[in-house]
N, C-alpha and C. Protein backbone atom coordinates (compact mmCIF):
# COMPACT_ATOMS: atom_id res chain seq x y z
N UNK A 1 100.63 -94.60 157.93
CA UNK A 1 100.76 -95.14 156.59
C UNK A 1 102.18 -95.68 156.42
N UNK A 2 102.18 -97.16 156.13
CA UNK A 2 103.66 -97.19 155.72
C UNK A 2 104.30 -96.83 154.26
N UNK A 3 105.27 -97.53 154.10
CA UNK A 3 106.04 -97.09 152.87
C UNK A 3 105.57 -97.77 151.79
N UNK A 4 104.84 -99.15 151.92
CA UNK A 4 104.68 -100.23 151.21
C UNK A 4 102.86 -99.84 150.81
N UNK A 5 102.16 -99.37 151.85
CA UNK A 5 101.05 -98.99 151.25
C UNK A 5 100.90 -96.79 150.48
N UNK A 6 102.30 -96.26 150.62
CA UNK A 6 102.21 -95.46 149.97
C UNK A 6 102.80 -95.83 148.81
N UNK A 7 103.43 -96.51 148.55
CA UNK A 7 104.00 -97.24 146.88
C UNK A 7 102.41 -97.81 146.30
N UNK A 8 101.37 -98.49 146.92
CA UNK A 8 100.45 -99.23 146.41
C UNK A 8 99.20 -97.92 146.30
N UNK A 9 99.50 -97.00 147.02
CA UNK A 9 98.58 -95.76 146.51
C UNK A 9 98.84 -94.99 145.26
N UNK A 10 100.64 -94.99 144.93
CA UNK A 10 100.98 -93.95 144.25
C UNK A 10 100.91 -95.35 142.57
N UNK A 11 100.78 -96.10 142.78
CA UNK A 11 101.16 -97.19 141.87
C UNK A 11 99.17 -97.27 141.39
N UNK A 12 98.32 -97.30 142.12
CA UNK A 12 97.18 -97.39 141.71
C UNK A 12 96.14 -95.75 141.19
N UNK A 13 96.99 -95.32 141.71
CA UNK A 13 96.73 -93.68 141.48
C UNK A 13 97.09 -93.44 140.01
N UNK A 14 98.22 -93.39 139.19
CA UNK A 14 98.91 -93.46 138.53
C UNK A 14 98.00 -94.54 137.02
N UNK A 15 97.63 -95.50 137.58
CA UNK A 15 97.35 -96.63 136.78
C UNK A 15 95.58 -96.03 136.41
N UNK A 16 94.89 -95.56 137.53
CA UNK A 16 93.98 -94.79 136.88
C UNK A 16 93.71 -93.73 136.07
N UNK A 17 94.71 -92.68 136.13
CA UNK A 17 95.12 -91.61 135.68
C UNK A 17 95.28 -91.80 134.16
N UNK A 18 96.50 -92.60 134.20
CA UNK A 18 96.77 -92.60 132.67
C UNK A 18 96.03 -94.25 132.25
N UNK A 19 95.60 -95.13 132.53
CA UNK A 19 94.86 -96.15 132.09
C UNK A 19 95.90 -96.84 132.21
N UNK A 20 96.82 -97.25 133.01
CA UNK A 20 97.99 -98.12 132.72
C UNK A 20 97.85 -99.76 133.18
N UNK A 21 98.31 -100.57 132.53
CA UNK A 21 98.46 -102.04 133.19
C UNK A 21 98.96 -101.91 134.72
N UNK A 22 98.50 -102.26 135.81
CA UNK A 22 99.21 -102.42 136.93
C UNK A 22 100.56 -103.19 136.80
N UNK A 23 100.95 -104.37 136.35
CA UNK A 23 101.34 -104.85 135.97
C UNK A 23 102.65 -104.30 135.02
N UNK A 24 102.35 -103.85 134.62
CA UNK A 24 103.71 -102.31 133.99
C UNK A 24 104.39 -101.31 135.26
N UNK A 25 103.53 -101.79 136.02
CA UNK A 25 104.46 -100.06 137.29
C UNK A 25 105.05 -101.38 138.23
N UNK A 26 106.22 -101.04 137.71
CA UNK A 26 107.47 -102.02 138.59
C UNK A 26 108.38 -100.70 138.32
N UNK A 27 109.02 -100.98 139.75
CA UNK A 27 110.06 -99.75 140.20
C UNK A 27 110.81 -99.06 139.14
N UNK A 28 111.59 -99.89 138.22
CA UNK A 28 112.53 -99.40 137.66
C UNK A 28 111.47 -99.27 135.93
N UNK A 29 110.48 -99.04 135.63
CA UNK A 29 109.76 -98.50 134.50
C UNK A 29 109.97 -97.20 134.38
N UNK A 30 110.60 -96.41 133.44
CA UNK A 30 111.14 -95.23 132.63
C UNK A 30 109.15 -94.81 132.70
N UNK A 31 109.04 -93.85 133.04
CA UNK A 31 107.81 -92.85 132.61
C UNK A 31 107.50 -92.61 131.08
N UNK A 32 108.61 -92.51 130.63
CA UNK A 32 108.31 -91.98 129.45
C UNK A 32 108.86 -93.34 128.14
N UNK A 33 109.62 -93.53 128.28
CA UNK A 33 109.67 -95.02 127.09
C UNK A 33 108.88 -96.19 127.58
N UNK A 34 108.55 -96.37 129.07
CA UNK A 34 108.07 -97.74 129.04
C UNK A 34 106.36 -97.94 129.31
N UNK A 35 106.03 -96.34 130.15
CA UNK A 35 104.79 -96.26 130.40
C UNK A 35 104.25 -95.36 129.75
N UNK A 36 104.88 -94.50 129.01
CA UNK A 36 104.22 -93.96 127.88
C UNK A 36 103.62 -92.59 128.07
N UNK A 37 104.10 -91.87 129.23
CA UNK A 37 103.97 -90.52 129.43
C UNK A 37 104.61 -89.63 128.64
N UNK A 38 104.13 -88.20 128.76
CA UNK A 38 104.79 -86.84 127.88
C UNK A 38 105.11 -85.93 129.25
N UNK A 39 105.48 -85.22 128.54
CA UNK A 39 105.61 -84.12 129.76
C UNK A 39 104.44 -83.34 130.51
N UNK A 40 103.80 -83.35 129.70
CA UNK A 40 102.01 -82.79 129.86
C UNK A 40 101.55 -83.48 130.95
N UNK A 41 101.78 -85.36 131.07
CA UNK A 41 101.66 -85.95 131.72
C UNK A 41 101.77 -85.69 133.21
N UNK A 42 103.37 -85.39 133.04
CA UNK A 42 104.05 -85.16 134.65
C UNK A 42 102.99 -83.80 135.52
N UNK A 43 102.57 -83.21 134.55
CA UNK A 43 101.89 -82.21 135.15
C UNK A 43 100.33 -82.62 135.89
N UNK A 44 99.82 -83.59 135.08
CA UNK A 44 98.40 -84.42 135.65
C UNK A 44 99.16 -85.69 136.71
N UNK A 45 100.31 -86.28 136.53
CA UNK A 45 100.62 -86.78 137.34
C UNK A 45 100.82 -86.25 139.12
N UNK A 46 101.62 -85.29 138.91
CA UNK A 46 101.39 -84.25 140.03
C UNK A 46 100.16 -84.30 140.76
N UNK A 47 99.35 -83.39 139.98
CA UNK A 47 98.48 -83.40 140.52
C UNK A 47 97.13 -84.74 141.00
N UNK A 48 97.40 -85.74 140.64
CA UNK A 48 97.10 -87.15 141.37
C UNK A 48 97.71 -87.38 141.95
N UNK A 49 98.95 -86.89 142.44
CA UNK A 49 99.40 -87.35 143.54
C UNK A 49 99.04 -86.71 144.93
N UNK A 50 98.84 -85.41 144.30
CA UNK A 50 97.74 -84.17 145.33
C UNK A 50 97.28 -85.03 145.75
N UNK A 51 96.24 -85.33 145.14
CA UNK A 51 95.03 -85.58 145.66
C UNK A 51 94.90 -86.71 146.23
N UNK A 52 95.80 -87.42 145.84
CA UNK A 52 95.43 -89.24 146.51
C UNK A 52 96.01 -89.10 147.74
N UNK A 53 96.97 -87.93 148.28
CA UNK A 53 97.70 -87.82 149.54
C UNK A 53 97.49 -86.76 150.33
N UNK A 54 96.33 -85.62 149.67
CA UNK A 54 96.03 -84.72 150.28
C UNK A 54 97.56 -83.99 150.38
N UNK A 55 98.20 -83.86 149.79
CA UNK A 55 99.72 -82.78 149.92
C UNK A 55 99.67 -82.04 148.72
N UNK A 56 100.40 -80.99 149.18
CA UNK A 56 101.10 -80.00 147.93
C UNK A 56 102.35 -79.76 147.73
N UNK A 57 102.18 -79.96 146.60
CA UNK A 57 103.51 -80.57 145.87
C UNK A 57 104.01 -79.38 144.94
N UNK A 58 104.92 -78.70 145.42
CA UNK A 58 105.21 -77.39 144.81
C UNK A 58 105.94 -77.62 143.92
N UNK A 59 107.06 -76.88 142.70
CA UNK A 59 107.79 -76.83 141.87
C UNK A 59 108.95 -77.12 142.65
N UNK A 60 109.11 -78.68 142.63
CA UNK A 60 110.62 -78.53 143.48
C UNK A 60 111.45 -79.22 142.29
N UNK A 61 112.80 -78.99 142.80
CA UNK A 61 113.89 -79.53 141.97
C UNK A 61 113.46 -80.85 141.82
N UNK A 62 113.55 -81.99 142.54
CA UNK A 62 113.32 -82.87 143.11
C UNK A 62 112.31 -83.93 141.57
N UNK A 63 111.07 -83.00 141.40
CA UNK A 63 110.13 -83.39 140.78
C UNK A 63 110.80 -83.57 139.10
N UNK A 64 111.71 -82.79 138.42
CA UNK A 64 112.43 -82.69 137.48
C UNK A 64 113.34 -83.58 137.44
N UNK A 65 114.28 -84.65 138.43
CA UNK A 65 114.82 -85.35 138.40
C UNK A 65 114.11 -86.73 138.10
N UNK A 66 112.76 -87.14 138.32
CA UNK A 66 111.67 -88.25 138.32
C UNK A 66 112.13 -88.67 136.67
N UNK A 67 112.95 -89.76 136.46
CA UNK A 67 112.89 -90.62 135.47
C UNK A 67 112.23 -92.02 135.59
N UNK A 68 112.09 -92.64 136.44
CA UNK A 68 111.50 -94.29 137.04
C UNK A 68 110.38 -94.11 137.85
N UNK A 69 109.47 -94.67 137.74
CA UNK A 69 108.19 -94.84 139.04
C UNK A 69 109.04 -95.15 140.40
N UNK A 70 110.38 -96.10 140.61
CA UNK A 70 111.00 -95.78 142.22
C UNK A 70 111.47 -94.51 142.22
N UNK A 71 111.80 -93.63 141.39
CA UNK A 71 111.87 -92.37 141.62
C UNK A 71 110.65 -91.66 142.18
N UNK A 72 109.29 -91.85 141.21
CA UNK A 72 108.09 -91.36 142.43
C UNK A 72 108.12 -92.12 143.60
N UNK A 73 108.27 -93.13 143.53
CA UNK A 73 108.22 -93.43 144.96
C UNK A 73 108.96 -93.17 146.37
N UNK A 74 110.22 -93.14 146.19
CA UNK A 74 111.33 -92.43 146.67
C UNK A 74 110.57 -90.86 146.84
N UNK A 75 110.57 -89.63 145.89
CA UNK A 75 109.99 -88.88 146.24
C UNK A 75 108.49 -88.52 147.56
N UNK A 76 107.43 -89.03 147.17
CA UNK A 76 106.16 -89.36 147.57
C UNK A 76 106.68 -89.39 149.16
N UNK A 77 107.26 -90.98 149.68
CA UNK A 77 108.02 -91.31 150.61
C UNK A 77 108.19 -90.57 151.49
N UNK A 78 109.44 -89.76 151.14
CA UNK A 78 110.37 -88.51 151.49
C UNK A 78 109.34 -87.52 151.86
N UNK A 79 107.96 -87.16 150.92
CA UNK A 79 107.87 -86.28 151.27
C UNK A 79 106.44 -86.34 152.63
N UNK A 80 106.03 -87.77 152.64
CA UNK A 80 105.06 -87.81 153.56
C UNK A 80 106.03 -88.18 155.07
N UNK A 81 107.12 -88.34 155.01
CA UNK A 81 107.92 -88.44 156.07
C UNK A 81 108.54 -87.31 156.85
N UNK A 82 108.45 -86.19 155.38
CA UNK A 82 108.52 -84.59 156.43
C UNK A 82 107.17 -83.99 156.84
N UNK A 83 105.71 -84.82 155.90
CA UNK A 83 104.84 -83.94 156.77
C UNK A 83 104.31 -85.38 158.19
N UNK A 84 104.85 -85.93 158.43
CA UNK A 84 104.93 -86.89 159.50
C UNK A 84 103.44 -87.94 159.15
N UNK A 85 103.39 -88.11 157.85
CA UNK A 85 102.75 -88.92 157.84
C UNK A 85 102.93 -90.72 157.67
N UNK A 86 104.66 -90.95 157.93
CA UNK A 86 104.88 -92.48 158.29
C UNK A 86 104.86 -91.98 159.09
């Protein structure tokens, strides 16, 4: 999997989840002022990300820093690159 089709998983994952315009998830979109998430959110977000990648995604620091969708992406990334899935 590269990097460019895990951005287009985590970007269409996301857009089903919460009903979002594709078209709105550009890198630098704020979660919460521009796409319109709560915190409740981040918690169903998580867990679509489970599932669209088959990983578990524990309480990391990491996940608390996520202000921008390139922040999920950056994350996501990172973390399919330690379970060797680029």
């Amino acid at each position: 999997m590269t990097e460019e089709e895990i951005i287009k998983r985590i970007d269409a994952s996301l857009a089903e989840e919460f009903e979002l315009d594709p078209a709105d998830l550009v890198p630098e979109a704020t979660l919460f002022d521009d796409l319109g998430l709560d915190s409740l959110d981040m918690v169903d977000m998580v867990i679509a990300l489970e599932h669209a990648f088959k990983i578990k995604i524990r309480d990391e620091e990491e996940i608390r820093k996520i202000r921008v969708l390139e922040d999920i992406h950056r994350f996501v990334i990172h973390k399919a690159g330690e379970l060797g899935m680029l």
